[in-house]
N, C-alpha and C. Protein backbone atom coordinates (compact mmCIF):
# COMPACT_ATOMS: atom_id res chain seq x y z
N UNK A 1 -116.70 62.69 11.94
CA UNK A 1 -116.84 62.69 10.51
C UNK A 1 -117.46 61.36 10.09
N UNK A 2 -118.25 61.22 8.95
CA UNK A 2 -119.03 60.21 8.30
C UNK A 2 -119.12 60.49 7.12
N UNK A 3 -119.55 59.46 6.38
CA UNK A 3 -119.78 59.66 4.86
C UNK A 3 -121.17 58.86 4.26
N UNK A 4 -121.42 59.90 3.64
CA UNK A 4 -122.71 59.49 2.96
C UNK A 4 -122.37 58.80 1.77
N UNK A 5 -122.12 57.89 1.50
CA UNK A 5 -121.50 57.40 -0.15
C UNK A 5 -122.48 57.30 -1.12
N UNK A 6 -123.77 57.18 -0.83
CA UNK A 6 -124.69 57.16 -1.72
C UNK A 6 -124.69 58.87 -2.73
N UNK A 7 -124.71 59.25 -1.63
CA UNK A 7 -125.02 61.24 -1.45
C UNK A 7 -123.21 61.61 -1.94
N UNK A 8 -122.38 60.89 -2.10
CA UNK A 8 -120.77 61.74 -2.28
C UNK A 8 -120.94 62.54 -1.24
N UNK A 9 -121.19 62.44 0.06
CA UNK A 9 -121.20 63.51 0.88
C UNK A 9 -119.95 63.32 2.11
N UNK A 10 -119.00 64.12 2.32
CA UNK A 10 -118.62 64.23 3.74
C UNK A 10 -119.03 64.74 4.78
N UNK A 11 -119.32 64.16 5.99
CA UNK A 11 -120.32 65.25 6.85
C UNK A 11 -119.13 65.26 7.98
N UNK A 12 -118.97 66.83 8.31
CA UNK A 12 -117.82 66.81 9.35
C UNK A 12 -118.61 67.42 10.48
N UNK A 13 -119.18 67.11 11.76
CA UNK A 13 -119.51 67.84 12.59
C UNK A 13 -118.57 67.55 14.14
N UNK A 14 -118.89 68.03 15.22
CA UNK A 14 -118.91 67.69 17.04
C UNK A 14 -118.51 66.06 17.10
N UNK A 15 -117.45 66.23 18.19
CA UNK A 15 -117.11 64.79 18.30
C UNK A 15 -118.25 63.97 18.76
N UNK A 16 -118.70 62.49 18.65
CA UNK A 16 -120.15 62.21 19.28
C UNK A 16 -119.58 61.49 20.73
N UNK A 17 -121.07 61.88 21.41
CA UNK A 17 -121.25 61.53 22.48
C UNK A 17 -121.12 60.01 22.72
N UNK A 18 -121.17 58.95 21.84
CA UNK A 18 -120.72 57.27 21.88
C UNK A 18 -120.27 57.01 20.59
N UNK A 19 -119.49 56.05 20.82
CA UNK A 19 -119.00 55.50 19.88
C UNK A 19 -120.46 54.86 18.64
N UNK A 20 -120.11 55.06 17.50
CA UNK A 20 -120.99 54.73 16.28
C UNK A 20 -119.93 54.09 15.25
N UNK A 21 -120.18 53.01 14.50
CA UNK A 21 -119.65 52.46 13.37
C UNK A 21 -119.49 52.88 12.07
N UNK A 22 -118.50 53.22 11.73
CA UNK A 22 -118.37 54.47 10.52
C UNK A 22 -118.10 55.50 10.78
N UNK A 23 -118.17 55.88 11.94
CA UNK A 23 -117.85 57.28 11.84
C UNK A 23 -116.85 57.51 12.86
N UNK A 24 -115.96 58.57 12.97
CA UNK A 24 -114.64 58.92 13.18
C UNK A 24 -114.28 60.15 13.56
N UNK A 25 -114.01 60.30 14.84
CA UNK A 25 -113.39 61.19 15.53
C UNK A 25 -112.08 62.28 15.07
N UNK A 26 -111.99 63.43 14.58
CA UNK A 26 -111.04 64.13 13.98
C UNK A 26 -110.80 65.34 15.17
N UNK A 27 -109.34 65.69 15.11
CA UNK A 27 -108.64 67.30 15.89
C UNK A 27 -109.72 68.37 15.23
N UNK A 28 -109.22 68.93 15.41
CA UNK A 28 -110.42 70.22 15.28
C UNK A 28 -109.68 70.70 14.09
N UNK A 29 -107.89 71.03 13.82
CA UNK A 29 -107.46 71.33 12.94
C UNK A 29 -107.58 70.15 11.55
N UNK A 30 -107.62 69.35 11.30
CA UNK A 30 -108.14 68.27 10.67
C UNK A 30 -109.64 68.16 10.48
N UNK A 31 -110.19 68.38 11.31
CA UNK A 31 -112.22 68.73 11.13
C UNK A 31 -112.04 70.22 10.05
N UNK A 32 -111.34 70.52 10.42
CA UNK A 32 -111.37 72.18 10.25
C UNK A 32 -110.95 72.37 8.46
N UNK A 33 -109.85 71.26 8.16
CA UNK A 33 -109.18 71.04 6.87
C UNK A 33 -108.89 70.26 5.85
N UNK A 34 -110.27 69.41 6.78
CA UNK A 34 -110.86 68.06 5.56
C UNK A 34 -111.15 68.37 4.07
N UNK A 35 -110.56 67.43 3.21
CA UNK A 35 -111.21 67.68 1.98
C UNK A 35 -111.75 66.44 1.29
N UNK A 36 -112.18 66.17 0.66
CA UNK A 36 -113.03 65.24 -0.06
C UNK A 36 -112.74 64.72 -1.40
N UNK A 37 -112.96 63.42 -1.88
CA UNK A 37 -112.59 63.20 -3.41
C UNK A 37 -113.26 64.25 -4.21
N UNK A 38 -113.01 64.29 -5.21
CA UNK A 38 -113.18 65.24 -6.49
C UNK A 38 -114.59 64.38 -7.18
N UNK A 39 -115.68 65.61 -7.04
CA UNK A 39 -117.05 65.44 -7.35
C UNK A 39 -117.85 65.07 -5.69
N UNK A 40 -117.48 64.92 -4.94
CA UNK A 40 -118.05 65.22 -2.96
C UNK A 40 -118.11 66.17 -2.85
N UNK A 41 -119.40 66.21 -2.45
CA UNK A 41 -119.53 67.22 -1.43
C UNK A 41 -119.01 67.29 0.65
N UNK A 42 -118.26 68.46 1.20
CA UNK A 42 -118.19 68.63 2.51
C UNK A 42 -119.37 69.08 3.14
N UNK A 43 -120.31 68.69 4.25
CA UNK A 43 -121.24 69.72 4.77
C UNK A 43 -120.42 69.50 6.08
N UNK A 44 -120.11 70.67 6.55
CA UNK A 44 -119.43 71.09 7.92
C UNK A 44 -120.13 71.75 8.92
N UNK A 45 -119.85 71.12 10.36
CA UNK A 45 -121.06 71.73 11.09
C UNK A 45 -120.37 73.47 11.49
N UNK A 46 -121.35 74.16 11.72
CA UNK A 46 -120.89 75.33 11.85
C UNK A 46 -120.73 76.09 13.03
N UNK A 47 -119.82 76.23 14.12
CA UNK A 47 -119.79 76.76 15.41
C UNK A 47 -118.28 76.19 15.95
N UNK A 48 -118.56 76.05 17.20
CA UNK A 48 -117.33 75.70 17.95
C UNK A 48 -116.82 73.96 17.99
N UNK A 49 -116.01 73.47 17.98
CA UNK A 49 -115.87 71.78 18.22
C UNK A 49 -115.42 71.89 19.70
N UNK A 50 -116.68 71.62 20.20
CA UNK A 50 -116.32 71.39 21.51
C UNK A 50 -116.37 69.79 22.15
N UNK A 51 -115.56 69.31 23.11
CA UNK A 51 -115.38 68.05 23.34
C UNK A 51 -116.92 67.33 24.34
N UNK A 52 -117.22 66.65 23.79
CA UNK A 52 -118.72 65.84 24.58
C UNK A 52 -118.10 66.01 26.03
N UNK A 53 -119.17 65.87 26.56
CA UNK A 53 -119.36 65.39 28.23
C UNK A 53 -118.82 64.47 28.82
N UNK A 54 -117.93 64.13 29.91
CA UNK A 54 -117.84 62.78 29.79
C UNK A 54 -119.00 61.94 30.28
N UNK A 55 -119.14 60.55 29.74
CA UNK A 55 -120.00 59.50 30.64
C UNK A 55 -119.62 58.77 31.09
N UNK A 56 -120.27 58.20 31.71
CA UNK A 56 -119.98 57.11 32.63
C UNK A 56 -119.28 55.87 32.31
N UNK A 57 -119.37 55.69 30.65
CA UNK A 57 -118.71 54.89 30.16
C UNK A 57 -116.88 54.45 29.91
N UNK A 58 -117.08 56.38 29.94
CA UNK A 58 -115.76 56.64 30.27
C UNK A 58 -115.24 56.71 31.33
N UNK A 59 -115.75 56.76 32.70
CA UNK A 59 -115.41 56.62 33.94
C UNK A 59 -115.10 55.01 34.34
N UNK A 60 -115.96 53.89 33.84
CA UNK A 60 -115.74 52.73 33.97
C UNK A 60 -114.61 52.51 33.69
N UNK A 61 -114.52 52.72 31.89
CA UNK A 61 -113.70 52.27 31.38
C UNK A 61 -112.26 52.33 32.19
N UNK A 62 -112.21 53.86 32.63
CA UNK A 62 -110.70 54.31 33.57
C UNK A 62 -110.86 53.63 34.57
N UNK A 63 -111.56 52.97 35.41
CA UNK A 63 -112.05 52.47 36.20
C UNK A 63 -110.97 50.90 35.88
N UNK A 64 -111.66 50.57 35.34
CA UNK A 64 -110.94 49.09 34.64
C UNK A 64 -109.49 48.79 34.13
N UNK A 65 -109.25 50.29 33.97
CA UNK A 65 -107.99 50.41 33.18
C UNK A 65 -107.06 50.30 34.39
N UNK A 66 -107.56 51.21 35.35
CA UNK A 66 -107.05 51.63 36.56
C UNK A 66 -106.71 49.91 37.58
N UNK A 67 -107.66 49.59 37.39
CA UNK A 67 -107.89 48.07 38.23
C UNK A 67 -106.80 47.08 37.56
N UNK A 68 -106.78 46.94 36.39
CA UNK A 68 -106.26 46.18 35.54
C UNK A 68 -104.32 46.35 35.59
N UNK A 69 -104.26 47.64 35.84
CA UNK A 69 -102.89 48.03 35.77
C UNK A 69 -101.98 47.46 37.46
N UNK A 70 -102.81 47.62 38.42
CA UNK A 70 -102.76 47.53 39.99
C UNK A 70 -102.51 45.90 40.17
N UNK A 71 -103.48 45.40 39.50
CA UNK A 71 -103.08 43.56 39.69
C UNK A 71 -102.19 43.20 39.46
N UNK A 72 -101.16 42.26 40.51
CA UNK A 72 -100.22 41.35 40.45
C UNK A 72 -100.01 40.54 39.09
N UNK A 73 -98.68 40.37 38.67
CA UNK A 73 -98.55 38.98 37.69
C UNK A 73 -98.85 37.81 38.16
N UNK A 74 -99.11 37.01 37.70
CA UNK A 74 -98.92 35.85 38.14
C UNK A 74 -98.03 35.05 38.20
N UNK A 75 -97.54 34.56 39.17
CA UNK A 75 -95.94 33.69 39.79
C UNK A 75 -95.93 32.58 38.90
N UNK A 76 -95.23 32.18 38.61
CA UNK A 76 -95.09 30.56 37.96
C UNK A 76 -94.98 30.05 39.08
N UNK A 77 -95.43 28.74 39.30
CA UNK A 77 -94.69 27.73 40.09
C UNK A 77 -93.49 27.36 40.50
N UNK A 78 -93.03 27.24 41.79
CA UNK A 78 -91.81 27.01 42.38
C UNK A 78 -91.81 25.51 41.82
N UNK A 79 -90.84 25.38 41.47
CA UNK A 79 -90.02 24.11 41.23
C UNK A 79 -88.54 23.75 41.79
N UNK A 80 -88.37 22.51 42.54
CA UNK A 80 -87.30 22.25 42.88
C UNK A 80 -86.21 21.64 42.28
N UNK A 81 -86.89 21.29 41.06
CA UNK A 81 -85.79 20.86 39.98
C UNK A 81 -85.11 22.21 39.32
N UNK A 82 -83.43 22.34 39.22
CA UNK A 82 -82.52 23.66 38.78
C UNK A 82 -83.16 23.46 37.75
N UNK A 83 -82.79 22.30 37.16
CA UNK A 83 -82.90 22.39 35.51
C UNK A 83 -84.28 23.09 34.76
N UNK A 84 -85.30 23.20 35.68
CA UNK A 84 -86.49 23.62 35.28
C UNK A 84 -86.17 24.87 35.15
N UNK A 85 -85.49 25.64 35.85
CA UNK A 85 -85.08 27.37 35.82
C UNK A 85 -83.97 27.64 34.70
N UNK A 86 -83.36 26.34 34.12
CA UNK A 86 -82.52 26.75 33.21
C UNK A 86 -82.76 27.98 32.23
N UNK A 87 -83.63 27.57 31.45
CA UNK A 87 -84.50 28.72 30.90
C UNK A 87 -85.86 29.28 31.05
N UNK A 88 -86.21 30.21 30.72
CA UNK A 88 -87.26 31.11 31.03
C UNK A 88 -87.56 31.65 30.02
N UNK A 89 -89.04 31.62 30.27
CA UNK A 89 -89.87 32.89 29.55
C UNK A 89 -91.12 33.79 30.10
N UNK A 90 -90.55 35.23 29.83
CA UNK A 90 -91.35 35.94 30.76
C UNK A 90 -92.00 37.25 29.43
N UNK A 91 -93.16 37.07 28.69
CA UNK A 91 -93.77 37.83 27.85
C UNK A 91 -93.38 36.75 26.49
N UNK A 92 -92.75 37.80 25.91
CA UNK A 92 -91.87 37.94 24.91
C UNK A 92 -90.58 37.54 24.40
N UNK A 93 -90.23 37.74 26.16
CA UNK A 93 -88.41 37.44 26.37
C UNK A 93 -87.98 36.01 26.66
N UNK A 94 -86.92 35.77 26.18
CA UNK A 94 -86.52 34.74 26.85
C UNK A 94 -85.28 34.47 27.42
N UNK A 95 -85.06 34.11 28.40
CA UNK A 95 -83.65 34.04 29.40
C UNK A 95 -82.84 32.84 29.06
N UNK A 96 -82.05 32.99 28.56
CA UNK A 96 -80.75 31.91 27.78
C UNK A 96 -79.59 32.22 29.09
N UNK A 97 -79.38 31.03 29.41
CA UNK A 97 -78.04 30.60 30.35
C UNK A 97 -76.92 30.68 29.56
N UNK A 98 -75.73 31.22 30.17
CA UNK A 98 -74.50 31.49 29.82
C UNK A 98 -74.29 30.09 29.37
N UNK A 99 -73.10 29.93 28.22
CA UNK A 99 -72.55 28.64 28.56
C UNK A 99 -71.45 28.49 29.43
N UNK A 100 -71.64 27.28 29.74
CA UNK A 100 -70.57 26.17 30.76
C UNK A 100 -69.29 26.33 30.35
């Protein structure tokens, strides 16, 4: 889906084959039950919504995703000082020692 704003137009057609700026990927039931501000026009494409091909872009991408997920964290440094392990932080979290 895209919009002509000059034209008040909604144009709902086929998901596209690459990504484009402005325009937006909809379910088929949602393509199907779009409506428009008051005084727009809808032009709807007319046939089946069938899903693009994949490309290669999309194979990379899983590709990367795939690679990215498989790699190790990275270790912090061993330290021989306790007190350095007192606390921790690992993301988000942080590891608080009981008290004494």
């Amino acid at each position: 889906m895209t919009y002509v704003y000059n034209e008040s137009t909604a144009v709902v057609g086929p998901l596209a084959a690459f990504a484009e700026p402005h325009t937006y990927d909809l379910c088929e039931p949602h393509a199907r039950t779009l409506t428009a501000p008051r005084g727009w026009d809808v032009v709807r494409h007319e046939g089946e919504f069938e899903p693009p091909p994949p490309t290669t872009d999309d194979l990379v991408a899983l590709a990367e995703a795939v690679r990215e997920a498989a790699r190790p964290a990275p270790r912090p440094p061993e330290d021989d000082d306790p007190q350095a392990h007192a606390t921790g932080r690992r993301g988000h979290l942080r590891v608080i020692p009981p008290n004494r």
